[in-house]
PDB file of N, CA and C in Angstrom:
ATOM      1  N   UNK A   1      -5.391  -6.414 -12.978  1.00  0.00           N
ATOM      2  CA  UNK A   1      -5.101  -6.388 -11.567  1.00  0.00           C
ATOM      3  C   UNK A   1      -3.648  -6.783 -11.313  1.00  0.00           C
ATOM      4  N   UNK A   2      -3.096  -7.825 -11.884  1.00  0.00           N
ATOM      5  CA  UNK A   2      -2.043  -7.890 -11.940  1.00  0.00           C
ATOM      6  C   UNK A   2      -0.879  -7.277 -12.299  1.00  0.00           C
ATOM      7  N   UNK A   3      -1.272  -6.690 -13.434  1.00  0.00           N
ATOM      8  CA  UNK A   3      -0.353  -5.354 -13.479  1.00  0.00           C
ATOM      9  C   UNK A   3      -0.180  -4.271 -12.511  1.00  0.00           C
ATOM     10  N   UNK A   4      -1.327  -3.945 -11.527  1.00  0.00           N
ATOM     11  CA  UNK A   4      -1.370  -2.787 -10.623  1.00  0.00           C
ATOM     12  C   UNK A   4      -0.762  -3.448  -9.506  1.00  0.00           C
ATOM     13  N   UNK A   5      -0.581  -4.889  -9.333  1.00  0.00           N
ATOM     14  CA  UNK A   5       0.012  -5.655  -8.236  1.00  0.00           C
ATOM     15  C   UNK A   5       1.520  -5.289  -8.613  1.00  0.00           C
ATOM     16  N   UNK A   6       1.845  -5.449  -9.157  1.00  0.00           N
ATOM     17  CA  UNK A   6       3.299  -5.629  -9.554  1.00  0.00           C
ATOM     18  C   UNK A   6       3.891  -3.641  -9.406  1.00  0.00           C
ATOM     19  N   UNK A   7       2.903  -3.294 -10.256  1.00  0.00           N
ATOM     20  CA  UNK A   7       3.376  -1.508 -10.117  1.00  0.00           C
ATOM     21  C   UNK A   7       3.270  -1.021  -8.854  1.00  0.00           C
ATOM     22  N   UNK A   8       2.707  -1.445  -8.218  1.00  0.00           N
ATOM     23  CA  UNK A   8       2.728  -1.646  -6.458  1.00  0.00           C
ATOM     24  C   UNK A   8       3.846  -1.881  -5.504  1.00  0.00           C
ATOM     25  N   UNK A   9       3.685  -3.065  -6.041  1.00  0.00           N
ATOM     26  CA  UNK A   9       5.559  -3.751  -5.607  1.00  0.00           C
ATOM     27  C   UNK A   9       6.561  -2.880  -5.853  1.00  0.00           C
ATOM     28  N   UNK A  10       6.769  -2.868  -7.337  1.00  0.00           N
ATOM     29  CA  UNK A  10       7.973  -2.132  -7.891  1.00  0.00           C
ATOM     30  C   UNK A  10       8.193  -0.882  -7.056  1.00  0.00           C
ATOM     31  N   UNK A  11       6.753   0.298  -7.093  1.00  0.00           N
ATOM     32  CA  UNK A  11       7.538   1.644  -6.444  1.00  0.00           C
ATOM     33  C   UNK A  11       6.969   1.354  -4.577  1.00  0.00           C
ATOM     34  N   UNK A  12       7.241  -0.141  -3.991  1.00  0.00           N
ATOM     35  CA  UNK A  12       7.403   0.286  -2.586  1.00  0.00           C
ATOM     36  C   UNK A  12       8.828  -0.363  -2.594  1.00  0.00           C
ATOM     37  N   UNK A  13       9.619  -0.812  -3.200  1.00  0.00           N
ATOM     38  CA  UNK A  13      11.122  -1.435  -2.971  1.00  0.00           C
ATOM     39  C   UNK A  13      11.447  -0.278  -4.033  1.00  0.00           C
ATOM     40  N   UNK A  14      10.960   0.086  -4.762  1.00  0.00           N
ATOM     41  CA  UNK A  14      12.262   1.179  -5.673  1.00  0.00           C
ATOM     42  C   UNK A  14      11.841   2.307  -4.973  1.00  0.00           C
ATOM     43  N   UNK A  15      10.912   2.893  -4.550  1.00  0.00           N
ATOM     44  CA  UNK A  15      11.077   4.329  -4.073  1.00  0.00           C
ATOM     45  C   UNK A  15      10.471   4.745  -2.779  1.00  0.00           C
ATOM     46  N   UNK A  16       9.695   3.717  -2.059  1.00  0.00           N
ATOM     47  CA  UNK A  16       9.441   4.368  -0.702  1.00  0.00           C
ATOM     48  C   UNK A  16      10.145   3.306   0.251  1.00  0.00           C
ATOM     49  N   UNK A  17      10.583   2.046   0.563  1.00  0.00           N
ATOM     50  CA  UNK A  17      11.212   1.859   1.366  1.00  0.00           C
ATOM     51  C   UNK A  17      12.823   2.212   1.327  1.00  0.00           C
ATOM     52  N   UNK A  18      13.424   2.542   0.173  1.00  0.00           N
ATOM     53  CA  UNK A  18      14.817   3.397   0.340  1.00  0.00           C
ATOM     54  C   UNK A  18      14.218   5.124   1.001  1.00  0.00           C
ATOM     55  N   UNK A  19      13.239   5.671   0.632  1.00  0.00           N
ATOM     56  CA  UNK A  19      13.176   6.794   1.075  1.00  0.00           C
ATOM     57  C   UNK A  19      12.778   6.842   2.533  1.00  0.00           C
ATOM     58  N   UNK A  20      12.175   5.973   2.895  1.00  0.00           N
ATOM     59  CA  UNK A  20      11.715   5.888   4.497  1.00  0.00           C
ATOM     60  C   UNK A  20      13.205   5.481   5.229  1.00  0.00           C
ATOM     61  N   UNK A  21      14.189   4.695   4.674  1.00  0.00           N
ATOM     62  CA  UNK A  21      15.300   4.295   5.242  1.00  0.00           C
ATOM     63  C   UNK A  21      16.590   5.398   5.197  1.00  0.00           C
ATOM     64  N   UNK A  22      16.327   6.370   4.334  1.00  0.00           N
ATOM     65  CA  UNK A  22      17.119   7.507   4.291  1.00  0.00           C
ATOM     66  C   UNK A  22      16.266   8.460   5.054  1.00  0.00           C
ATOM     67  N   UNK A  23      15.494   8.092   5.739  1.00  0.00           N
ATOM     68  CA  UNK A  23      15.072   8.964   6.658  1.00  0.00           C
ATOM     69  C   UNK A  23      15.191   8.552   8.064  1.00  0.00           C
ATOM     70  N   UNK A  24      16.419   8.579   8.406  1.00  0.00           N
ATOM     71  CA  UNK A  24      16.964   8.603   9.673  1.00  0.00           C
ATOM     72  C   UNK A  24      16.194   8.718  10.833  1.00  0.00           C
ATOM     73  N   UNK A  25      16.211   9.646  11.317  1.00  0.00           N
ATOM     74  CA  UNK A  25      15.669  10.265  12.625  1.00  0.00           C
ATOM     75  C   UNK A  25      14.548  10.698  12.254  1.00  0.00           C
ATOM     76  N   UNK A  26      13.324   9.798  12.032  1.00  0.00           N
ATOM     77  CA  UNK A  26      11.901  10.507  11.166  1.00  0.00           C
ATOM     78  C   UNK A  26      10.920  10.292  12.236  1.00  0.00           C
ATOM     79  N   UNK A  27      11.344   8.904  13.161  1.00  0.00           N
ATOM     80  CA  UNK A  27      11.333   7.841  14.292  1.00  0.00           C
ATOM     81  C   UNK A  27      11.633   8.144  15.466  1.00  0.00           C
ATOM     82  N   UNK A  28      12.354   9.124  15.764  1.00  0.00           N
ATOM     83  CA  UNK A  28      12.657   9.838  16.930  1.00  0.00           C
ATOM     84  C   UNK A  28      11.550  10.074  18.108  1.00  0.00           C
ATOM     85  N   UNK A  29      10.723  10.834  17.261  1.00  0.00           N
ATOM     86  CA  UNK A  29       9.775  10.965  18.304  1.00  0.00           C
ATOM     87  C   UNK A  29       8.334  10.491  17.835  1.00  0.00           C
ATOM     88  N   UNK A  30       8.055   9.723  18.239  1.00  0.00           N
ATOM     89  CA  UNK A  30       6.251   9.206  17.555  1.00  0.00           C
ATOM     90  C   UNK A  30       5.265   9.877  17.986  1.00  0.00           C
ATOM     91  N   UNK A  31       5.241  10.768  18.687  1.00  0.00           N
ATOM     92  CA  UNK A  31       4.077  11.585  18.426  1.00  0.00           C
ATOM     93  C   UNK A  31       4.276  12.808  17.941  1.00  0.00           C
ATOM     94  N   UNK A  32       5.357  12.641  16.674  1.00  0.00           N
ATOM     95  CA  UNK A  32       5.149  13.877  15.772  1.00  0.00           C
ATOM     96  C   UNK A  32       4.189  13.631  14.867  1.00  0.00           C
ATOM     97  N   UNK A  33       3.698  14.257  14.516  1.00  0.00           N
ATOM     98  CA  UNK A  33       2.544  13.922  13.640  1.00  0.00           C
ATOM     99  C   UNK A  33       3.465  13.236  12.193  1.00  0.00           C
ATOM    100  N   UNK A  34       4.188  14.001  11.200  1.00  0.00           N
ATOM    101  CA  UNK A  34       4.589  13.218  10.660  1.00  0.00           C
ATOM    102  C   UNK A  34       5.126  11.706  10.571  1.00  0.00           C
ATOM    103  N   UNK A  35       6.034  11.528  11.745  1.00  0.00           N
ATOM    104  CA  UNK A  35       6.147  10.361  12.073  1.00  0.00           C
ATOM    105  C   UNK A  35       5.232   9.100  12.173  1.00  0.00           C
ATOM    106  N   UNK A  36       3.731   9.262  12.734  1.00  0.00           N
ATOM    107  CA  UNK A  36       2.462   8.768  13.034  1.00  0.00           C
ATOM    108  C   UNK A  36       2.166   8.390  11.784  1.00  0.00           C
ATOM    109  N   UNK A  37       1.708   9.609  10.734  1.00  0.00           N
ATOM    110  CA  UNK A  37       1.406   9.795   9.101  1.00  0.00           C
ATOM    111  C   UNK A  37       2.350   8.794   8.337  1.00  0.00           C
ATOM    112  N   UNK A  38       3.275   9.054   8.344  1.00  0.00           N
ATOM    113  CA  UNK A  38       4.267   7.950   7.687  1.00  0.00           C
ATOM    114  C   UNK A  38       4.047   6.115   8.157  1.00  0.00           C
ATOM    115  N   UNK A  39       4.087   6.038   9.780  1.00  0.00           N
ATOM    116  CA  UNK A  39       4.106   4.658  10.163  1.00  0.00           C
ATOM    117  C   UNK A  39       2.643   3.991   9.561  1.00  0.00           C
ATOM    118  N   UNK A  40       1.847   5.080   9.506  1.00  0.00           N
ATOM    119  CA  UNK A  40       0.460   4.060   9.239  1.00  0.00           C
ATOM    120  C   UNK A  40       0.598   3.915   7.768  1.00  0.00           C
ATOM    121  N   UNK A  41       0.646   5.299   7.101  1.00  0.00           N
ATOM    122  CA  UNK A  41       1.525   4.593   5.464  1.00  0.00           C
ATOM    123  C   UNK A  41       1.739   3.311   5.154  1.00  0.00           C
ATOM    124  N   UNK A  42       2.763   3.229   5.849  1.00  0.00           N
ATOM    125  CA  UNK A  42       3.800   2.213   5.991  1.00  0.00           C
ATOM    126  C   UNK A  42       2.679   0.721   6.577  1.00  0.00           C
ATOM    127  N   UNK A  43       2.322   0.727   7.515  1.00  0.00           N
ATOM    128  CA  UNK A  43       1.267  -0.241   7.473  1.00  0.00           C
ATOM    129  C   UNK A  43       0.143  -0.512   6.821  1.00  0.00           C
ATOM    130  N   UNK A  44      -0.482   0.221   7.079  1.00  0.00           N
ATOM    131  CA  UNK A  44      -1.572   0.407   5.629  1.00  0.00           C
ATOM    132  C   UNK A  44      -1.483  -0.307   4.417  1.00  0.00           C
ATOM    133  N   UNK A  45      -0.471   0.126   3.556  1.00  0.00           N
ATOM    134  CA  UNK A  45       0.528  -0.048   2.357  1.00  0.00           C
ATOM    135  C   UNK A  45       0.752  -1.641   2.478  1.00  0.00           C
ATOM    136  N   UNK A  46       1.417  -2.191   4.054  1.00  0.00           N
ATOM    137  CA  UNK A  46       1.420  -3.561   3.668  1.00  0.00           C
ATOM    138  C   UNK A  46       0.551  -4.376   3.997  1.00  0.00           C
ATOM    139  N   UNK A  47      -0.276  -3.541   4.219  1.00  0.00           N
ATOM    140  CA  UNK A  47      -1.511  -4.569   4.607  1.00  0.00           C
ATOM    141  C   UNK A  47      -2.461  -4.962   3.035  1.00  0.00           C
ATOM    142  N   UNK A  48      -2.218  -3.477   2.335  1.00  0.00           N
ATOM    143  CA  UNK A  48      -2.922  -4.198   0.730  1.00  0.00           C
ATOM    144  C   UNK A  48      -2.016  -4.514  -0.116  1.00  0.00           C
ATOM    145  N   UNK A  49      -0.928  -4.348   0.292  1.00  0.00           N
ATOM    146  CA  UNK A  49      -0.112  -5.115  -0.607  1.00  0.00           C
ATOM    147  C   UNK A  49      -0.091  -6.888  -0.374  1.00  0.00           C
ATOM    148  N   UNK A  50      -0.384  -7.122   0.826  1.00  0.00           N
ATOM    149  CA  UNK A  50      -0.466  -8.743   1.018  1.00  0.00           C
ATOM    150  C   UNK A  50      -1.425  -8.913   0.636  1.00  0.00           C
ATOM    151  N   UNK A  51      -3.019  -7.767   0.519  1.00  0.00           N
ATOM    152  CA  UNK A  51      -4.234  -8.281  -0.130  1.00  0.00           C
ATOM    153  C   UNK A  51      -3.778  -8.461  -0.997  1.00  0.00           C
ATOM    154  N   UNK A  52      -3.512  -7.881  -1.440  1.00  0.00           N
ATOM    155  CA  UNK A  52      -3.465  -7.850  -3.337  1.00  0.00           C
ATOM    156  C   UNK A  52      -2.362  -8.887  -4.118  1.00  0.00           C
ATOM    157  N   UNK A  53      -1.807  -9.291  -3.202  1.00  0.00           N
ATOM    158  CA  UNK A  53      -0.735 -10.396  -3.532  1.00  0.00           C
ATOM    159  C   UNK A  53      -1.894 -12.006  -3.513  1.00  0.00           C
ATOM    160  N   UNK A  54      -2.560 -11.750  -2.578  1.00  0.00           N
ATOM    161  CA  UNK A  54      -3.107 -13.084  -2.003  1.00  0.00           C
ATOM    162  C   UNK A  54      -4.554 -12.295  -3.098  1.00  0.00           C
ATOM    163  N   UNK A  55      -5.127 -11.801  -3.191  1.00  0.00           N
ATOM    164  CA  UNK A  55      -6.054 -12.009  -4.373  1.00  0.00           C
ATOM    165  C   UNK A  55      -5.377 -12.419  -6.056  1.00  0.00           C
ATOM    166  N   UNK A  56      -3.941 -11.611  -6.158  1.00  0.00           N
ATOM    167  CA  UNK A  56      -3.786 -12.764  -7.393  1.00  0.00           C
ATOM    168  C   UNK A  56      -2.888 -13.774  -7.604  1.00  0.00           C
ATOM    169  N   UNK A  57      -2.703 -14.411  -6.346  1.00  0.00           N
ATOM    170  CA  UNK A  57      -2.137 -15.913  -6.438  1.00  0.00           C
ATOM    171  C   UNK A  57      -3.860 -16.832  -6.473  1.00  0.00           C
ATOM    172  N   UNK A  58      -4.959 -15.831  -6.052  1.00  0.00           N
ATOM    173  CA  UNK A  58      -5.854 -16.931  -5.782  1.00  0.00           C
ATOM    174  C   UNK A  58      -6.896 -16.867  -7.410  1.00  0.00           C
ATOM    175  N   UNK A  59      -6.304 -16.075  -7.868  1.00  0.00           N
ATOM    176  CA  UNK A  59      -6.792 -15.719  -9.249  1.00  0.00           C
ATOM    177  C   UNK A  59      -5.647 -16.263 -10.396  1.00  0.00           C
ATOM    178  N   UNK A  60      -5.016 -16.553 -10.393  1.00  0.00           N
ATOM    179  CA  UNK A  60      -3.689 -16.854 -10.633  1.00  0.00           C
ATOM    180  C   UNK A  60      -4.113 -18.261 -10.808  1.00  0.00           C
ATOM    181  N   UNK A  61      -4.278 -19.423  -9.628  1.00  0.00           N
ATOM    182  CA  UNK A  61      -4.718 -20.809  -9.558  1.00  0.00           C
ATOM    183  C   UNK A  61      -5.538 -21.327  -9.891  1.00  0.00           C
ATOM    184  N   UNK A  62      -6.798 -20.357  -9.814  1.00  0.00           N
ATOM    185  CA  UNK A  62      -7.900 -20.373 -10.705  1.00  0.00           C
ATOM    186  C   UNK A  62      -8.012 -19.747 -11.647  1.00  0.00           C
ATOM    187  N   UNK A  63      -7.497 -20.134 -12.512  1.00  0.00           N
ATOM    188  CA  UNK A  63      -7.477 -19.077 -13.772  1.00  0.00           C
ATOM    189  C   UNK A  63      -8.358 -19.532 -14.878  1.00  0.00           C
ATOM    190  N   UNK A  64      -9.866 -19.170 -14.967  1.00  0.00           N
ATOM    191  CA  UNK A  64     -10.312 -19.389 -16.177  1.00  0.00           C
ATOM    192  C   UNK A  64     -12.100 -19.345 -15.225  1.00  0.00           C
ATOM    193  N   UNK A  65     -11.566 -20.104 -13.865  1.00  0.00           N
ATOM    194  CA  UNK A  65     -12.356 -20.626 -12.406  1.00  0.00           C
ATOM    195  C   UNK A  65     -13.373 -18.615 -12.789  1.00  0.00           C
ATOM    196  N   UNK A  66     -14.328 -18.655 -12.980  1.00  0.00           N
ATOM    197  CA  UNK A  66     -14.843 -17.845 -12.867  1.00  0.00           C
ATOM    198  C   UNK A  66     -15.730 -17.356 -11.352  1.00  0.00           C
ATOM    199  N   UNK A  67     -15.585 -18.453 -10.687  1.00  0.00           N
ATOM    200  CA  UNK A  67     -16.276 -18.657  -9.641  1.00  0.00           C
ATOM    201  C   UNK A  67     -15.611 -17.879  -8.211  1.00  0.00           C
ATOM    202  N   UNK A  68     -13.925 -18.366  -8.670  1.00  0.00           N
ATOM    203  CA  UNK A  68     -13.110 -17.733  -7.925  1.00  0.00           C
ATOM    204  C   UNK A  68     -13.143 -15.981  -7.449  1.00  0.00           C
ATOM    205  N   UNK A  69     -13.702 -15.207  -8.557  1.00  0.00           N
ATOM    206  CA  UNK A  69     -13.730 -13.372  -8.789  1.00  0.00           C
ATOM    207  C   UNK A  69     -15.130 -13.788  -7.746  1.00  0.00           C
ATOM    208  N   UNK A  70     -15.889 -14.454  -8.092  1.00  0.00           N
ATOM    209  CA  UNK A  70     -17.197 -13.731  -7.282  1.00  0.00           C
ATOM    210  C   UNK A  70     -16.837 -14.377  -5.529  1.00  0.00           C
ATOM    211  N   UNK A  71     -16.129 -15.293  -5.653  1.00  0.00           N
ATOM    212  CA  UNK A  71     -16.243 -15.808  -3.974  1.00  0.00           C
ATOM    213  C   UNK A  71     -15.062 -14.814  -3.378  1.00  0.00           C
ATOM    214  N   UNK A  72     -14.432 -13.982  -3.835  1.00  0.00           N
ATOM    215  CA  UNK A  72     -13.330 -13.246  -3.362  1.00  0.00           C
ATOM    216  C   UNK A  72     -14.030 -11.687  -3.575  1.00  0.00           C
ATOM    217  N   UNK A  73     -15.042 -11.162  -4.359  1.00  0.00           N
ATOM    218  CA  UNK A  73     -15.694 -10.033  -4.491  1.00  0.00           C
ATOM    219  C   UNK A  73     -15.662  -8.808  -2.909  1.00  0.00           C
ATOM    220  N   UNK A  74     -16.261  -9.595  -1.937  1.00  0.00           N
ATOM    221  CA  UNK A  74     -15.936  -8.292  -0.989  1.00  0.00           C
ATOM    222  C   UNK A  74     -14.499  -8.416  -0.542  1.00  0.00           C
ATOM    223  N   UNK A  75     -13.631  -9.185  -0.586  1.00  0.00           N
ATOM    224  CA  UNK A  75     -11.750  -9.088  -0.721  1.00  0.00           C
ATOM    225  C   UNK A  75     -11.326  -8.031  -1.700  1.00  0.00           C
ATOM    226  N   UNK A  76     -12.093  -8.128  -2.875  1.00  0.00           N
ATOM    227  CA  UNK A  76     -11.874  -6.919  -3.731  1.00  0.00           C
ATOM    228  C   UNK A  76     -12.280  -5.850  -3.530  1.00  0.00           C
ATOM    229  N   UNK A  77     -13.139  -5.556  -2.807  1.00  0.00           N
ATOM    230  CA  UNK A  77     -13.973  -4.257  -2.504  1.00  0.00           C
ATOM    231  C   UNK A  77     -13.088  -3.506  -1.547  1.00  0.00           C
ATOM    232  N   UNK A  78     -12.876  -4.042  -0.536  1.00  0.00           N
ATOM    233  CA  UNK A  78     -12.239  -4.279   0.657  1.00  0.00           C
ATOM    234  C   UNK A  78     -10.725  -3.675   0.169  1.00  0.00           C
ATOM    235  N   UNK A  79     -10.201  -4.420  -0.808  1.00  0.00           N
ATOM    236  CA  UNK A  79      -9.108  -3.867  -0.854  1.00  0.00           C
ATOM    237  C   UNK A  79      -8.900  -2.486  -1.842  1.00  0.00           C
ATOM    238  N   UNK A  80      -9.794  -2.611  -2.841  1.00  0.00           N
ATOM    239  CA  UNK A  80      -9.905  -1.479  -4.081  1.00  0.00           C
ATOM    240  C   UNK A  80      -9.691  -0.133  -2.396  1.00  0.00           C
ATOM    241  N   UNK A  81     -11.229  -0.318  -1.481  1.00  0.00           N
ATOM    242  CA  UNK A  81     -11.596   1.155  -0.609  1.00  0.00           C
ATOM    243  C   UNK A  81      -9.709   1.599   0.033  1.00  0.00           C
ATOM    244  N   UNK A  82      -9.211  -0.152   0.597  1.00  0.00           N
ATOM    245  CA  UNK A  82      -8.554   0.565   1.405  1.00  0.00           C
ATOM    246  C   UNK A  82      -7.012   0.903   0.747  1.00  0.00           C
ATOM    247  N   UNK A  83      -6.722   0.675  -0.591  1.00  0.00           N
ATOM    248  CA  UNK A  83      -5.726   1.241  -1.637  1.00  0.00           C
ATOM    249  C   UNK A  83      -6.051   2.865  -1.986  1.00  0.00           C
ATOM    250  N   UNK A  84      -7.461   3.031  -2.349  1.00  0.00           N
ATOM    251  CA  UNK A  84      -7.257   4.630  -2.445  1.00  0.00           C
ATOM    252  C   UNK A  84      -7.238   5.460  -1.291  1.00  0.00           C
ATOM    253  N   UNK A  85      -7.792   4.574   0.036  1.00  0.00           N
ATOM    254  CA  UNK A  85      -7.383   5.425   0.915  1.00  0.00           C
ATOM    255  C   UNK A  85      -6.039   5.417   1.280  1.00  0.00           C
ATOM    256  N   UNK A  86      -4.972   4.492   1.220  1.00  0.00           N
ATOM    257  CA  UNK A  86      -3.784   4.084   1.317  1.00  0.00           C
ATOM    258  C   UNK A  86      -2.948   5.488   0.288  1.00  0.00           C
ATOM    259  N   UNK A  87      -3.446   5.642  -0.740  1.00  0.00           N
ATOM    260  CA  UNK A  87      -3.131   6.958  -1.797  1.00  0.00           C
ATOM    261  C   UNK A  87      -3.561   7.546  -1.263  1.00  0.00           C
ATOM    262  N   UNK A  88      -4.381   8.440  -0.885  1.00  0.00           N
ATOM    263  CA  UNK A  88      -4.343   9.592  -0.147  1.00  0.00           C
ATOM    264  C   UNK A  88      -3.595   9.987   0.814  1.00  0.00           C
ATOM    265  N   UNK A  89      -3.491   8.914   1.522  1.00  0.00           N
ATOM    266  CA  UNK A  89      -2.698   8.951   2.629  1.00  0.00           C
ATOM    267  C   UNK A  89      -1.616   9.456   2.302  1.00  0.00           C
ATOM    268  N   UNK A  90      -0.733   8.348   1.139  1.00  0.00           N
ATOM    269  CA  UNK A  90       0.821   8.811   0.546  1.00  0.00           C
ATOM    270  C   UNK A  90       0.454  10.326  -0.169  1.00  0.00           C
ATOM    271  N   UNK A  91      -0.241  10.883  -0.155  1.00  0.00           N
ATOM    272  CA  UNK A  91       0.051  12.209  -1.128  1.00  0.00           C
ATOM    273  C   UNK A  91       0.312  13.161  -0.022  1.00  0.00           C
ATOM    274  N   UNK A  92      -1.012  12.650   1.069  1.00  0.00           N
ATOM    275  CA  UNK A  92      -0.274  13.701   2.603  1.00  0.00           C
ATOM    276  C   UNK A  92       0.771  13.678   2.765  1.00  0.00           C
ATOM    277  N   UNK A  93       1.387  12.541   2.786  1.00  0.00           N
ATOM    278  CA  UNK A  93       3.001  12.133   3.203  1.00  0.00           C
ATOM    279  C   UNK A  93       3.485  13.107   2.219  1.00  0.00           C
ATOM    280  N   UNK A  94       3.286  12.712   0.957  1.00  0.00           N
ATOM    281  CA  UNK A  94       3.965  14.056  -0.167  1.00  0.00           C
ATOM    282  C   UNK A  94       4.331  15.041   0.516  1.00  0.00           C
ATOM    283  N   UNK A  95       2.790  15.826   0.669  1.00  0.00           N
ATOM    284  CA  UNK A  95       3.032  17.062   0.925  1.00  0.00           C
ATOM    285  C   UNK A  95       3.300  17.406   2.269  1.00  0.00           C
ATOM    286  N   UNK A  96       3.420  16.662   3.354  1.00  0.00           N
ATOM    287  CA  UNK A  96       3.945  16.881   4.645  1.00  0.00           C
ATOM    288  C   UNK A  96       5.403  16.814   4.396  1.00  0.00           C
ATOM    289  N   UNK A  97       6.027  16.218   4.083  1.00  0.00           N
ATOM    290  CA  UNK A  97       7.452  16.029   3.291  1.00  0.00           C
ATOM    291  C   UNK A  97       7.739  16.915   2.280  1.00  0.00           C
ATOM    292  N   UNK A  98       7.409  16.999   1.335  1.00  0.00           N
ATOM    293  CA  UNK A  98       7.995  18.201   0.139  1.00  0.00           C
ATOM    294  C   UNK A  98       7.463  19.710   0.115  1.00  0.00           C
ATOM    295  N   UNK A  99       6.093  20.161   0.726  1.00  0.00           N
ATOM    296  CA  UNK A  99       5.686  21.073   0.309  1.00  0.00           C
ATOM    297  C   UNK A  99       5.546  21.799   1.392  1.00  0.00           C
ATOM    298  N   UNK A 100       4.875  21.060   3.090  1.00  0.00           N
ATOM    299  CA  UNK A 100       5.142  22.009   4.445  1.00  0.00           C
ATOM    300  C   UNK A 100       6.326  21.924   4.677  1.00  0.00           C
ATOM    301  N   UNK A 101       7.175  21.837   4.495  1.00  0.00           N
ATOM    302  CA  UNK A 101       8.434  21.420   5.382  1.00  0.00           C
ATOM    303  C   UNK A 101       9.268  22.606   5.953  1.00  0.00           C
TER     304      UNK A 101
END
């Protein structure tokens, strides 16, 4: 888990918040649909990224604490559903960006 925390991190500071910031005027108008698609991205994204930060600092402190995985279990569930929906999401973004454009 910790590894997918960190590969997380890495490509939202190495490759989607420089690409959202080289996107200028993306913000212009919010009820373009892209624009909408992107902002919830963008929230979404940090909303499991703070899960997933705060499930392994709390796994992290308890480390060995077996007790800790099961009292945090629907935190994990919770966050596993809303990460692949969070990926789907970014692949729309993909292809609303690279492939309709």
């Amino acid at each position: 888990m910790g590894l997918a925390v960190v590969l997380h991190t890495v490509s939202i500071f190495v490759v989607m918040v420089p690409s959202l910031l080289a996107s200028g005027g993306l913000f212009g108008d919010l009820l373009n649909r892209l624009a909408l698609v992107v902002l919830s991205h963008a929230v979404l994204g940090s909303f499991v990224e703070v899960l997933g930060l705060y499930l392994l600092s709390v796994l992290a402190l308890n480390r060995g604490v077996t007790k800790a995985c099961f009292r945090n279990k629907v935190i994990m569930r919770v966050t596993l559903v809303l990460w692949v929906v969070e990926l789907i999401v970014g692949v729309y973004v993909y292809f609303l960006l690279y492939t309709f454009g």
